[in-house]
C-alpha atoms as a PDB file:
ATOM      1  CA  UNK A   1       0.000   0.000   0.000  1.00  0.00           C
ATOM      2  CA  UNK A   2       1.124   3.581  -0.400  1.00  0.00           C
ATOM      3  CA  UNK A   3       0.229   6.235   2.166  1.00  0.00           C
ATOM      4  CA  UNK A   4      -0.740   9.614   0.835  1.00  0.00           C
ATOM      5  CA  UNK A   5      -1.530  11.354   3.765  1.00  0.00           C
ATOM      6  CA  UNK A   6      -3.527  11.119   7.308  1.00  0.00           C
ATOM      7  CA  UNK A   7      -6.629  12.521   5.442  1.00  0.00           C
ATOM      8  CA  UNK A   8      -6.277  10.895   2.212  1.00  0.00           C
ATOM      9  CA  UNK A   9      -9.723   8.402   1.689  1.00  0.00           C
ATOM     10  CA  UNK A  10      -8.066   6.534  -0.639  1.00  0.00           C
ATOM     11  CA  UNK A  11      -4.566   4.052  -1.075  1.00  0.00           C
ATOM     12  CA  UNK A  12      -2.989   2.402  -4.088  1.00  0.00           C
ATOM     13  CA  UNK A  13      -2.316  -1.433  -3.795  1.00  0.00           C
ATOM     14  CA  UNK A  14       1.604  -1.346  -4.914  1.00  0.00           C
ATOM     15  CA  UNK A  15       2.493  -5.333  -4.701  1.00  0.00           C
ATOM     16  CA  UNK A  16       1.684  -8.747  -3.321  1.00  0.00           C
ATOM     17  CA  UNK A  17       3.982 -10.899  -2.180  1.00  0.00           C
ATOM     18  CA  UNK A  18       3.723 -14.539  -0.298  1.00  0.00           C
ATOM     19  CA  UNK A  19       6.126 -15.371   1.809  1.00  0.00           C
ATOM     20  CA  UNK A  20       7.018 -18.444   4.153  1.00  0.00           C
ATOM     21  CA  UNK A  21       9.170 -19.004   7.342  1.00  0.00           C
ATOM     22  CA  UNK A  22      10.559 -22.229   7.716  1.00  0.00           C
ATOM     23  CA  UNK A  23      10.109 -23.601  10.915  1.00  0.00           C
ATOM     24  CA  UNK A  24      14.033 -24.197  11.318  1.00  0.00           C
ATOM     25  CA  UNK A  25      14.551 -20.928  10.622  1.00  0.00           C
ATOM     26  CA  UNK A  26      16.380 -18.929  13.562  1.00  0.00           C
ATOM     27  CA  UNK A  27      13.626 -16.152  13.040  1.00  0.00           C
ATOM     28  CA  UNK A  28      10.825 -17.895  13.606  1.00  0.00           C
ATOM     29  CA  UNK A  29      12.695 -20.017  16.131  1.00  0.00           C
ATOM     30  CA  UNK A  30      13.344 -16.532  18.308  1.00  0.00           C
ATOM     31  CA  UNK A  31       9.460 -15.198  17.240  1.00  0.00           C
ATOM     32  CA  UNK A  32       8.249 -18.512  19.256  1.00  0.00           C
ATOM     33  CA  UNK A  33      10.184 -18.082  21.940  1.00  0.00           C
ATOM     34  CA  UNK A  34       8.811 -14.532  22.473  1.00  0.00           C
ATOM     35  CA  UNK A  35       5.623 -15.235  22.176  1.00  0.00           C
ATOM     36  CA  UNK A  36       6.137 -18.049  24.934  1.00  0.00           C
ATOM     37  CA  UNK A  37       8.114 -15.652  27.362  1.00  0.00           C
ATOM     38  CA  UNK A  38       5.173 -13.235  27.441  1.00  0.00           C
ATOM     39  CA  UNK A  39       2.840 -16.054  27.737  1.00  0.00           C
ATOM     40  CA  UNK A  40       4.555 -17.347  30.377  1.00  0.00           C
ATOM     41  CA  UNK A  41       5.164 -13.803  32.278  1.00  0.00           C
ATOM     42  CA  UNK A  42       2.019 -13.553  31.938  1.00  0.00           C
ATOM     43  CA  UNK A  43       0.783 -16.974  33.706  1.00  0.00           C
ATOM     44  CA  UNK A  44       3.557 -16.516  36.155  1.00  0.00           C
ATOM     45  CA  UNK A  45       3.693 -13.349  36.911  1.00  0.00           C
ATOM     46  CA  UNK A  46       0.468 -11.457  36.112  1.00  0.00           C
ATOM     47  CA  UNK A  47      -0.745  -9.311  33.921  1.00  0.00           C
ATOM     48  CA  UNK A  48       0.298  -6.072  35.343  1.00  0.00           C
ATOM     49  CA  UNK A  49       4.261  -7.378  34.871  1.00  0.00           C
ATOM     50  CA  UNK A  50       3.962  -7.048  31.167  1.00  0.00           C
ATOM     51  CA  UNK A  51       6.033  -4.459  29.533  1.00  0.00           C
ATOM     52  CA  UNK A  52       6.388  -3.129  26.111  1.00  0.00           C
ATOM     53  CA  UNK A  53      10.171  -4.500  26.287  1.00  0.00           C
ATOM     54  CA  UNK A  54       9.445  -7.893  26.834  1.00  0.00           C
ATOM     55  CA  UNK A  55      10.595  -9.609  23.673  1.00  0.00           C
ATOM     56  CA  UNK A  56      13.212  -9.145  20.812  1.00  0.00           C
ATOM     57  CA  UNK A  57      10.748  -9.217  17.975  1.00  0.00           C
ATOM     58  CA  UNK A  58       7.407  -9.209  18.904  1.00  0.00           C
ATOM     59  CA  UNK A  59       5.887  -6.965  22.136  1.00  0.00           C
ATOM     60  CA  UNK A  60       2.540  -7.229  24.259  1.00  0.00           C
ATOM     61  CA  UNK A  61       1.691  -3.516  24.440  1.00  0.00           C
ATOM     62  CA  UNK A  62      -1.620  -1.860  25.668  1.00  0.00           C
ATOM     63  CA  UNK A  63      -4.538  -2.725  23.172  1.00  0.00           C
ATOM     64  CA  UNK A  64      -6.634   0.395  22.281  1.00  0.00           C
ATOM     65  CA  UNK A  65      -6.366   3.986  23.849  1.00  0.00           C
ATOM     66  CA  UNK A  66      -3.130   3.394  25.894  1.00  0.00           C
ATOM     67  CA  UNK A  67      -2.218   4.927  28.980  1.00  0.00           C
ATOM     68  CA  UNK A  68      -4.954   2.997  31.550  1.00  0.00           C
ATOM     69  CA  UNK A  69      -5.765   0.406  29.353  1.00  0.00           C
ATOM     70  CA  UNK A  70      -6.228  -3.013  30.541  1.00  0.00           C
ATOM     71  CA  UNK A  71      -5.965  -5.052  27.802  1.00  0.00           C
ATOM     72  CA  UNK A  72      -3.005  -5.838  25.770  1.00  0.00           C
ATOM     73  CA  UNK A  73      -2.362  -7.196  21.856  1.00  0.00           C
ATOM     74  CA  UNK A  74       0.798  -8.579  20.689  1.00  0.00           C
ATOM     75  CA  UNK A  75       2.718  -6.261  17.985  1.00  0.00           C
ATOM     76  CA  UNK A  76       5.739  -7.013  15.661  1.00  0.00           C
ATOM     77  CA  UNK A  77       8.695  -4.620  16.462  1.00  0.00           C
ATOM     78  CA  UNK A  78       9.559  -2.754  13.822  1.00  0.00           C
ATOM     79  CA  UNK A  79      13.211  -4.902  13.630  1.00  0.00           C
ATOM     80  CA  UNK A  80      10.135  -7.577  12.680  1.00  0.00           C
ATOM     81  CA  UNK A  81       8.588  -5.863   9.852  1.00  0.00           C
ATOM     82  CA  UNK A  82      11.722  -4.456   7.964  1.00  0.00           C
ATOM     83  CA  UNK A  83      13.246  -8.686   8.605  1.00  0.00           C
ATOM     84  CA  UNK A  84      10.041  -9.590   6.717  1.00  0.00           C
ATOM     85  CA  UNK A  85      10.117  -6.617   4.156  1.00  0.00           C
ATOM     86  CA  UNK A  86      13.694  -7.689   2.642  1.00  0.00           C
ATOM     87  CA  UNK A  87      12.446 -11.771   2.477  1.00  0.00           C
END
Protein backbone atom coordinates (compact mmCIF):
# COMPACT_ATOMS: atom_id res chain seq x y z
CA UNK A 1 0.00 0.00 0.00
CA UNK A 2 1.12 3.58 -0.40
CA UNK A 3 0.23 6.23 2.17
CA UNK A 4 -0.74 9.61 0.83
CA UNK A 5 -1.53 11.35 3.77
CA UNK A 6 -3.53 11.12 7.31
CA UNK A 7 -6.63 12.52 5.44
CA UNK A 8 -6.28 10.89 2.21
CA UNK A 9 -9.72 8.40 1.69
CA UNK A 10 -8.07 6.53 -0.64
CA UNK A 11 -4.57 4.05 -1.07
CA UNK A 12 -2.99 2.40 -4.09
CA UNK A 13 -2.32 -1.43 -3.80
CA UNK A 14 1.60 -1.35 -4.91
CA UNK A 15 2.49 -5.33 -4.70
CA UNK A 16 1.68 -8.75 -3.32
CA UNK A 17 3.98 -10.90 -2.18
CA UNK A 18 3.72 -14.54 -0.30
CA UNK A 19 6.13 -15.37 1.81
CA UNK A 20 7.02 -18.44 4.15
CA UNK A 21 9.17 -19.00 7.34
CA UNK A 22 10.56 -22.23 7.72
CA UNK A 23 10.11 -23.60 10.91
CA UNK A 24 14.03 -24.20 11.32
CA UNK A 25 14.55 -20.93 10.62
CA UNK A 26 16.38 -18.93 13.56
CA UNK A 27 13.63 -16.15 13.04
CA UNK A 28 10.83 -17.89 13.61
CA UNK A 29 12.70 -20.02 16.13
CA UNK A 30 13.34 -16.53 18.31
CA UNK A 31 9.46 -15.20 17.24
CA UNK A 32 8.25 -18.51 19.26
CA UNK A 33 10.18 -18.08 21.94
CA UNK A 34 8.81 -14.53 22.47
CA UNK A 35 5.62 -15.24 22.18
CA UNK A 36 6.14 -18.05 24.93
CA UNK A 37 8.11 -15.65 27.36
CA UNK A 38 5.17 -13.24 27.44
CA UNK A 39 2.84 -16.05 27.74
CA UNK A 40 4.56 -17.35 30.38
CA UNK A 41 5.16 -13.80 32.28
CA UNK A 42 2.02 -13.55 31.94
CA UNK A 43 0.78 -16.97 33.71
CA UNK A 44 3.56 -16.52 36.15
CA UNK A 45 3.69 -13.35 36.91
CA UNK A 46 0.47 -11.46 36.11
CA UNK A 47 -0.75 -9.31 33.92
CA UNK A 48 0.30 -6.07 35.34
CA UNK A 49 4.26 -7.38 34.87
CA UNK A 50 3.96 -7.05 31.17
CA UNK A 51 6.03 -4.46 29.53
CA UNK A 52 6.39 -3.13 26.11
CA UNK A 53 10.17 -4.50 26.29
CA UNK A 54 9.44 -7.89 26.83
CA UNK A 55 10.60 -9.61 23.67
CA UNK A 56 13.21 -9.14 20.81
CA UNK A 57 10.75 -9.22 17.97
CA UNK A 58 7.41 -9.21 18.90
CA UNK A 59 5.89 -6.97 22.14
CA UNK A 60 2.54 -7.23 24.26
CA UNK A 61 1.69 -3.52 24.44
CA UNK A 62 -1.62 -1.86 25.67
CA UNK A 63 -4.54 -2.72 23.17
CA UNK A 64 -6.63 0.39 22.28
CA UNK A 65 -6.37 3.99 23.85
CA UNK A 66 -3.13 3.39 25.89
CA UNK A 67 -2.22 4.93 28.98
CA UNK A 68 -4.95 3.00 31.55
CA UNK A 69 -5.76 0.41 29.35
CA UNK A 70 -6.23 -3.01 30.54
CA UNK A 71 -5.97 -5.05 27.80
CA UNK A 72 -3.01 -5.84 25.77
CA UNK A 73 -2.36 -7.20 21.86
CA UNK A 74 0.80 -8.58 20.69
CA UNK A 75 2.72 -6.26 17.99
CA UNK A 76 5.74 -7.01 15.66
CA UNK A 77 8.70 -4.62 16.46
CA UNK A 78 9.56 -2.75 13.82
CA UNK A 79 13.21 -4.90 13.63
CA UNK A 80 10.13 -7.58 12.68
CA UNK A 81 8.59 -5.86 9.85
CA UNK A 82 11.72 -4.46 7.96
CA UNK A 83 13.25 -8.69 8.61
CA UNK A 84 10.04 -9.59 6.72
CA UNK A 85 10.12 -6.62 4.16
CA UNK A 86 13.69 -7.69 2.64
CA UNK A 87 12.45 -11.77 2.48
Amino acid sequence: MSWNGKHNEKSELLKVQSFDFLESDTLIQEIEADYEFIRNKLATKGFTALTGKDGKWIQARTKGAGHGSTSRAFYARKGLIKEIIKL
